[in-house]
Protein backbone atom coordinates (compact mmCIF):
# COMPACT_ATOMS: atom_id res chain seq x y z
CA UNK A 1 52.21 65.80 9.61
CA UNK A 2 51.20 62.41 8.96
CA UNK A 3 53.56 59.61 9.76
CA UNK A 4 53.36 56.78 7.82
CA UNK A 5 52.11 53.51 8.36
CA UNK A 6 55.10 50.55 9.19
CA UNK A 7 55.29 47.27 8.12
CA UNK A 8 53.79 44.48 10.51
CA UNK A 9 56.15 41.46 10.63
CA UNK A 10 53.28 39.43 9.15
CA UNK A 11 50.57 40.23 7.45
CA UNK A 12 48.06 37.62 9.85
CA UNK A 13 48.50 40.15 12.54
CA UNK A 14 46.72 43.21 10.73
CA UNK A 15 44.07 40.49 9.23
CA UNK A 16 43.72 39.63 12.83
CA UNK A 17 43.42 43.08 14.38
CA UNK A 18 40.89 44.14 11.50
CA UNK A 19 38.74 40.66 12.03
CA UNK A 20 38.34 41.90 15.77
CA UNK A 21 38.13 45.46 15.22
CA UNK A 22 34.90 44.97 12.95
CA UNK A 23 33.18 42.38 14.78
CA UNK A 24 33.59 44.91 17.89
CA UNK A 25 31.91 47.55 15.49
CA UNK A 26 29.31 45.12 14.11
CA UNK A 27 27.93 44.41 17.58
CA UNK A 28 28.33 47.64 18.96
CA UNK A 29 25.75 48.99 15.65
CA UNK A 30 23.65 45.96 16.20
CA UNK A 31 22.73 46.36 19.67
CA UNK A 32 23.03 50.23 19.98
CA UNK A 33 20.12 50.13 17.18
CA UNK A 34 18.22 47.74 19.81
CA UNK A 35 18.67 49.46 22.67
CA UNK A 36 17.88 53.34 21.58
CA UNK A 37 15.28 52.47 18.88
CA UNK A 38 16.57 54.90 16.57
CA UNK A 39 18.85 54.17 13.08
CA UNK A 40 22.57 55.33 13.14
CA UNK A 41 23.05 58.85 13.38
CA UNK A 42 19.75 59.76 14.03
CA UNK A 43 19.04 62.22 16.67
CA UNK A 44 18.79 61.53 20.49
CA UNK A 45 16.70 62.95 22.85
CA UNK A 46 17.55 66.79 23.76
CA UNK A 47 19.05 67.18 26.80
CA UNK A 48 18.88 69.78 29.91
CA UNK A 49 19.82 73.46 29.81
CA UNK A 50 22.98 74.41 31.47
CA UNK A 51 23.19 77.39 33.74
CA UNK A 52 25.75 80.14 31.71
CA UNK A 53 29.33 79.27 31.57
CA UNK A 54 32.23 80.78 34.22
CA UNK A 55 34.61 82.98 32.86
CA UNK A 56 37.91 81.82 31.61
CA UNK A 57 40.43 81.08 34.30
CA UNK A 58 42.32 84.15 35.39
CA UNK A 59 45.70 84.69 33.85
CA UNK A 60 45.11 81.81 31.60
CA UNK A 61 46.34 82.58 27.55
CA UNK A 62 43.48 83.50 25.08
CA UNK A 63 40.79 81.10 25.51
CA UNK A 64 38.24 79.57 23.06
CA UNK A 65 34.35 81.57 23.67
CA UNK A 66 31.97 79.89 26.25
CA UNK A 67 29.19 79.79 24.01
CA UNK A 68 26.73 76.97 25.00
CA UNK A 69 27.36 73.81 26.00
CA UNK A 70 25.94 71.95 23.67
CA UNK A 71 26.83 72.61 20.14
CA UNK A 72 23.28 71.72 17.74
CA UNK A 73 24.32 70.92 14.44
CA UNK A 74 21.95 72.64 12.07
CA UNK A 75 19.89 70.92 8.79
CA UNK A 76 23.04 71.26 6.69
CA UNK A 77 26.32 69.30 6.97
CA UNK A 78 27.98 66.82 6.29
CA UNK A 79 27.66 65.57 9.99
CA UNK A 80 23.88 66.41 10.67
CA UNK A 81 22.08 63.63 12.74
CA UNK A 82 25.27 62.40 14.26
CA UNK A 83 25.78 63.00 17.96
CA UNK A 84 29.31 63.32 19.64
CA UNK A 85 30.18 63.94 23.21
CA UNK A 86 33.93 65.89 23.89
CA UNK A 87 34.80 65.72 27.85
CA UNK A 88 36.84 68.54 28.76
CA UNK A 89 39.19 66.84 31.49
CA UNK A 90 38.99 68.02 35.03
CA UNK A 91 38.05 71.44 36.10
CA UNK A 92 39.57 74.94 36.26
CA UNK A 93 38.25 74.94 39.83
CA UNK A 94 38.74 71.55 41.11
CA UNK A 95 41.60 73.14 43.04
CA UNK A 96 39.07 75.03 45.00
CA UNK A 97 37.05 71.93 45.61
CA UNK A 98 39.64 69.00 46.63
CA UNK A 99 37.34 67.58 49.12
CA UNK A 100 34.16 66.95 47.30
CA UNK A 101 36.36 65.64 44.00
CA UNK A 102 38.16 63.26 46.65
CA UNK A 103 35.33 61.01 46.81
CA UNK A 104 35.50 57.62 45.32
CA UNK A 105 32.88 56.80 43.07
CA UNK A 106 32.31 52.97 41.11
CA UNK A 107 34.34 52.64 38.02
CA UNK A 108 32.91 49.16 37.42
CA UNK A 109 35.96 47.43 38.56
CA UNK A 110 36.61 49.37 41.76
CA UNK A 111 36.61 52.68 43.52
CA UNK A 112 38.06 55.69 42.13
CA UNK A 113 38.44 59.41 43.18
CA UNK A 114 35.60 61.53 42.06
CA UNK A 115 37.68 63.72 39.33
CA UNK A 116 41.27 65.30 39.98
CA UNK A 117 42.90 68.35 39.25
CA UNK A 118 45.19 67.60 36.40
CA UNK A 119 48.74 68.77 35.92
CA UNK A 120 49.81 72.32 34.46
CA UNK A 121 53.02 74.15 32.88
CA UNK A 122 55.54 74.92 34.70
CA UNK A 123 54.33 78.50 34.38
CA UNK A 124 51.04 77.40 35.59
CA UNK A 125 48.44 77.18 32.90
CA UNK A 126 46.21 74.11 33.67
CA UNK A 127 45.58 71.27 32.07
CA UNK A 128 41.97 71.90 32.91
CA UNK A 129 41.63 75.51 31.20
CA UNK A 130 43.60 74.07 28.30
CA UNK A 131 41.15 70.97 27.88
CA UNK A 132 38.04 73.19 28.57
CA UNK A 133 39.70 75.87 25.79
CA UNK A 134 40.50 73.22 23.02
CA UNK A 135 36.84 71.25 23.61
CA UNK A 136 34.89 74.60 22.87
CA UNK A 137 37.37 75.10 19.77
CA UNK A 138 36.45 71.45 18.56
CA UNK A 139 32.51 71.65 19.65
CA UNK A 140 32.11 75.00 16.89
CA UNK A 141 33.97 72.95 14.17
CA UNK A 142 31.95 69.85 14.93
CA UNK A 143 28.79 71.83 15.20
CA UNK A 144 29.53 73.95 11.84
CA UNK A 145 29.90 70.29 10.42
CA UNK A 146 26.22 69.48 11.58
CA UNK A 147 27.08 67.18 14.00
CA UNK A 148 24.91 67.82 17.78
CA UNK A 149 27.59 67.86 20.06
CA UNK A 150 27.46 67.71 23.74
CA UNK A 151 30.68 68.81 26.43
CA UNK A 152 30.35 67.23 29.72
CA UNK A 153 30.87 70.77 31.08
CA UNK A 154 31.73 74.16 30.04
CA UNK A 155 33.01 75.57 33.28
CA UNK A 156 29.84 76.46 34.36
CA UNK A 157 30.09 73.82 37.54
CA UNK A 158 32.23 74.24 40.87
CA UNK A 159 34.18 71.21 39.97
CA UNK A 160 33.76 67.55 38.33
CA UNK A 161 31.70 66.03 37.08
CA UNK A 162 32.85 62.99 38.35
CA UNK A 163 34.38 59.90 36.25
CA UNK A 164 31.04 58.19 35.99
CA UNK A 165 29.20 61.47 35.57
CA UNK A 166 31.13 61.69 32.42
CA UNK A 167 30.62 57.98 31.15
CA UNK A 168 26.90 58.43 31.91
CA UNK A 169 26.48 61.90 29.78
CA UNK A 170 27.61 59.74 26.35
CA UNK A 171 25.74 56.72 27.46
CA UNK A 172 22.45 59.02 27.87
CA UNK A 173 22.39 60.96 24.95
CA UNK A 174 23.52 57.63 23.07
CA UNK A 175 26.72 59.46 21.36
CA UNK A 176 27.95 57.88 17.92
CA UNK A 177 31.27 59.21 19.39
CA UNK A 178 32.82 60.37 22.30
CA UNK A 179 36.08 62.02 23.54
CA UNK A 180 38.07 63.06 26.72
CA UNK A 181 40.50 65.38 26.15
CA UNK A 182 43.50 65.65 28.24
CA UNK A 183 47.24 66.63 28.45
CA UNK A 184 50.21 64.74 30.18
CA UNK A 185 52.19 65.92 33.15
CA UNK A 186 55.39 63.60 32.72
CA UNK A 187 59.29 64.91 32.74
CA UNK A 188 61.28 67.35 30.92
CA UNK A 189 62.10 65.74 27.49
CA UNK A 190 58.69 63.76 27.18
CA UNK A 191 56.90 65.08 23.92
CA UNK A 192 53.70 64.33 21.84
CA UNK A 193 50.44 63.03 22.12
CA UNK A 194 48.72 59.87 22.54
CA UNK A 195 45.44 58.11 22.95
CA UNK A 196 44.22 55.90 25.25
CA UNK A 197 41.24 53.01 23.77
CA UNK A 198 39.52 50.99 26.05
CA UNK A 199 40.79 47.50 27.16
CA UNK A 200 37.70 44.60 26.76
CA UNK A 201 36.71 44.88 30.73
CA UNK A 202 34.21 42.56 31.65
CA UNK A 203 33.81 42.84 35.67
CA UNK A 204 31.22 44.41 38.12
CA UNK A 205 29.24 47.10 36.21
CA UNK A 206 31.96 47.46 33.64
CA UNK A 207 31.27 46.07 30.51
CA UNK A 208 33.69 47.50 27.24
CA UNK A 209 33.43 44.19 25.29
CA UNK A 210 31.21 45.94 22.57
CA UNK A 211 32.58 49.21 22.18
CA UNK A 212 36.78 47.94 22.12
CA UNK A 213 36.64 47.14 18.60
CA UNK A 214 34.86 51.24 17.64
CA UNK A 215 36.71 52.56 20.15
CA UNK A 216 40.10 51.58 18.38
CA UNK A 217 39.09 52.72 15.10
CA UNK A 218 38.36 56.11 16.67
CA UNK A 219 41.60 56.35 18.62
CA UNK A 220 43.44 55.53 14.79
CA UNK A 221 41.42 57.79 13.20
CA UNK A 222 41.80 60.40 15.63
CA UNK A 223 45.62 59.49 15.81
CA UNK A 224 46.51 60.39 12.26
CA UNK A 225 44.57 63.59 12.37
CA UNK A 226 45.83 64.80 15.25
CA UNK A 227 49.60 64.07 13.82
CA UNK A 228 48.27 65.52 10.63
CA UNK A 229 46.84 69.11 12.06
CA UNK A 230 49.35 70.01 14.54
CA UNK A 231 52.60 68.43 13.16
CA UNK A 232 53.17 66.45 16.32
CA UNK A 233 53.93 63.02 16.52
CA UNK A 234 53.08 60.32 18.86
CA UNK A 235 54.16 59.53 22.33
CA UNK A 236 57.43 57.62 22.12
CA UNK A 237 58.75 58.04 25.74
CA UNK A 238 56.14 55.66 26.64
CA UNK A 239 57.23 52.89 24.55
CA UNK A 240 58.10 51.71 21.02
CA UNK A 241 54.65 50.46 19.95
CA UNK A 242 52.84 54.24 21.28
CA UNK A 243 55.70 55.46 19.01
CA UNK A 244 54.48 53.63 16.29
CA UNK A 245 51.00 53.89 16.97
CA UNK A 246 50.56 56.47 18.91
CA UNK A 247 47.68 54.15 20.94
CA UNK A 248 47.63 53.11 25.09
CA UNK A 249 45.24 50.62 25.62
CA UNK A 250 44.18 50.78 29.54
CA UNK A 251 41.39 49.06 31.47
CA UNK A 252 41.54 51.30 34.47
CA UNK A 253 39.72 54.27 33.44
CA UNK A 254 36.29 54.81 34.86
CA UNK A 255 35.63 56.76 32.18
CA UNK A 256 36.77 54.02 29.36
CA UNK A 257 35.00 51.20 31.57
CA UNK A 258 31.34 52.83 32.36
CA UNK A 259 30.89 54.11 28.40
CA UNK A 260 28.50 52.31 26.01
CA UNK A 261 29.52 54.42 23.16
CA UNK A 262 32.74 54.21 21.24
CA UNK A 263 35.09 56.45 23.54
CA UNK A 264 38.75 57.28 24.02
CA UNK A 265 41.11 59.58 26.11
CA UNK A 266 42.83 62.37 23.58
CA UNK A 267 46.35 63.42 25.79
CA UNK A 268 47.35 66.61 23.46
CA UNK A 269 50.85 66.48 24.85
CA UNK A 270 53.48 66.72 27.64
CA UNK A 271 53.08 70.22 29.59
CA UNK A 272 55.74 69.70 31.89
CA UNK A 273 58.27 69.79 28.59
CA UNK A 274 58.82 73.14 28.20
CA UNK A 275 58.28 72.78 24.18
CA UNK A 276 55.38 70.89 24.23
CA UNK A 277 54.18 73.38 27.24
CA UNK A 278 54.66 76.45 24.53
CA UNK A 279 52.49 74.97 22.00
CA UNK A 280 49.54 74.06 24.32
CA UNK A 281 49.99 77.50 25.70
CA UNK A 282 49.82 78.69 21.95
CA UNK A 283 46.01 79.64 21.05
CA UNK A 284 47.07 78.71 17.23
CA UNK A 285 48.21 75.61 18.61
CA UNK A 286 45.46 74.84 20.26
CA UNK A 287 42.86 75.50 17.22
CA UNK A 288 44.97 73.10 15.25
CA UNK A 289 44.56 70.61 18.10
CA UNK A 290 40.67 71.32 17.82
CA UNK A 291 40.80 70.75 14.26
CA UNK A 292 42.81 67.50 14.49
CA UNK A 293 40.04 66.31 17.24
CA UNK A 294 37.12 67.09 15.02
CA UNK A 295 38.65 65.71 11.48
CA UNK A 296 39.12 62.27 14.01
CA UNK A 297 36.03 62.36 15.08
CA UNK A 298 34.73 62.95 11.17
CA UNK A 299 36.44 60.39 9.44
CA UNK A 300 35.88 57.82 12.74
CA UNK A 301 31.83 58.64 11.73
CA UNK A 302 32.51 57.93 7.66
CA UNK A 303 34.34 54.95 8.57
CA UNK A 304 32.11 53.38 11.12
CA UNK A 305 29.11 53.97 9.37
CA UNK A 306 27.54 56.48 11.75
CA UNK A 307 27.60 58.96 9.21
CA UNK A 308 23.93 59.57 8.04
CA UNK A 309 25.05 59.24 4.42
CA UNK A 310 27.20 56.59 4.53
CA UNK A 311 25.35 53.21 6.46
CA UNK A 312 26.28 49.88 6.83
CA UNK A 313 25.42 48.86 3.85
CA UNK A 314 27.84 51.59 1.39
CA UNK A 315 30.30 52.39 4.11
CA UNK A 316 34.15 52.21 3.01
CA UNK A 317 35.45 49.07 5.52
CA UNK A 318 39.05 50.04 6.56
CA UNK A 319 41.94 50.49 4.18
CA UNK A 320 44.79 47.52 5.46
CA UNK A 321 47.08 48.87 3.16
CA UNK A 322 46.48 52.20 2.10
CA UNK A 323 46.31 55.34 3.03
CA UNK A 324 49.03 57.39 5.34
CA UNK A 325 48.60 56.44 9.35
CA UNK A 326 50.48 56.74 12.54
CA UNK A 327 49.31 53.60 13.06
């Protein structure tokens, strides 16, 4: 399902919105090119082996395969020499580890604890073995695509990694994309999804100013495909413009304010509503939810630019009156 776009009460305020959002993506391509020496979408430095992923969590519904951890994309695809980063939110056993993920870490603009350990169904599937399940789901499609593409963790840690552990991993292996994928834990009769773009932050050692403008494109890109693949629509118990939208824009997210690379926050939906809480318990579900996250992700990479075969110079700029969007 794929909601279409509404009318703006003036047509100044999309000009407006698309002025910023491409001078945000402008910079962002200018000085990421300066800063890793290599063109957009070519390949970053390989990173470290992983030891071999834990099992699934006990109990949990059929789960995506371990695999590795990081996905290579092979000589063929449409997304070859593009790099993305998915961050499976929290950690099947952060339970087991409450002290060590209760230490505060910098977010930039403050302190913040270490990681958490999510919310879960009423009937007890977590947040974290759902996020873990639909990342691997998404990391296979993305890979099959050609794109490299790196998960914070696949289980195979006692718990974390922390917030800024997570912000570092797409900042080191200079990701053309990256996203955290999550679930919500509010009341009975709160459905659908929404995603969460970085505020400009500009304090301490947080610094989003070049990335905001990216980062929205991604979450509206990833927005309509997620509404698109799993027939789910946005958010609208958390206000008329996330119904409309189906974007949060928040600047206290360690993980939004420590990331160099266009980034958002992916909440799949409400698991504490018990329908919402069947279809993220739902292994078709989930794959759909994959699929959403890595046709985002795809047509956030033709759009920007990032994708090898479409640079700056022949790259589509958005569509301000086009095609069908949540947004």
């Amino acid at each position: 399902m794929s909601l279409g776009r509404r009318p703006f009460t003036a047509l100044a305020v999309l000009a407006l919105v698309l002025t910023v959002c491409l001078a945000g993506w402008s910079a962002w391509r200018s000085v990421r090119q300066e800063d890793s020496g290599r063109e957009p979408g070519a390949p970053a430095p390989g990173t470290s082996q992983a030891s071999p992923p834990a099992a699934p969590t006990a109990g949990s519904p059929e789960s995506g395969e371990p695999g590795e951890p990081d996905g290579d994309g092979g000589d063929g695809g449409p997304l070859r020499g593009t790099v993305v980063v998915i961050d499976p939110g929290h950690n099947p056993d952060n339970r087991e580890h409450t002290r060590e993920i209760a230490r505060r870490v910098d977010i930039g603009t403050g302190r913040k604890e270490c990681d958490t350990t999510g919310t879960a169904t009423n009937s007890g599937y977590a947040e974290a073995a759902f996020t873990l399940d639909v990342s691997r789901r998404a990391r296979d499609i993305l890979a099959e695509r050609g794109a490299r593409v790196v998960l914070t963790h696949d289980g195979d840690r006692p718990y974390g990694p922390c917030i800024d552990e997570r912000a570092a991993r797409g900042n080191t292996v200079d990701a053309d994309a990256a996203v955290s994928v999550h679930a919500d834990g509010s009341g009975k009769g709160n459905r659908g999804f929404h995603v969460i773009v970085p505020a400009r932050v500009k304090e301490g050692g947080a610094d989003t100013t070049r990335i905001t403008g990216p980062s929205r494109l991604l979450g509206e890109e990833l927005a309509d495909a997620f509404a698109a693949a799993t027939g789910t629509g946005p958010a609208g118990y958390l206000g008329p413009t996330v119904a409309e939208t189906g974007l949060v824009t928040r600047g206290d997210l360690g993980g939004l304010n420590l990331s160099r690379v266009p980034k958002v926050f992916l909440e799949c939906g409400n698991m504490r509503d018990p329908r919402d809480a069947r279809l993220v318990t739902d292994p078709a579900w989930r794959q759909r939810a994959a699929e959403g996250l890595a046709d985002g992700v795809t047509a956030f990479l033709r759009a920007s630019g990032s994708h090898p075969h479409a640079g700056p110079d022949n790259a589509d700029p958005p569509d301000p009156t086009g095609r069908p969007s949540v947004r």
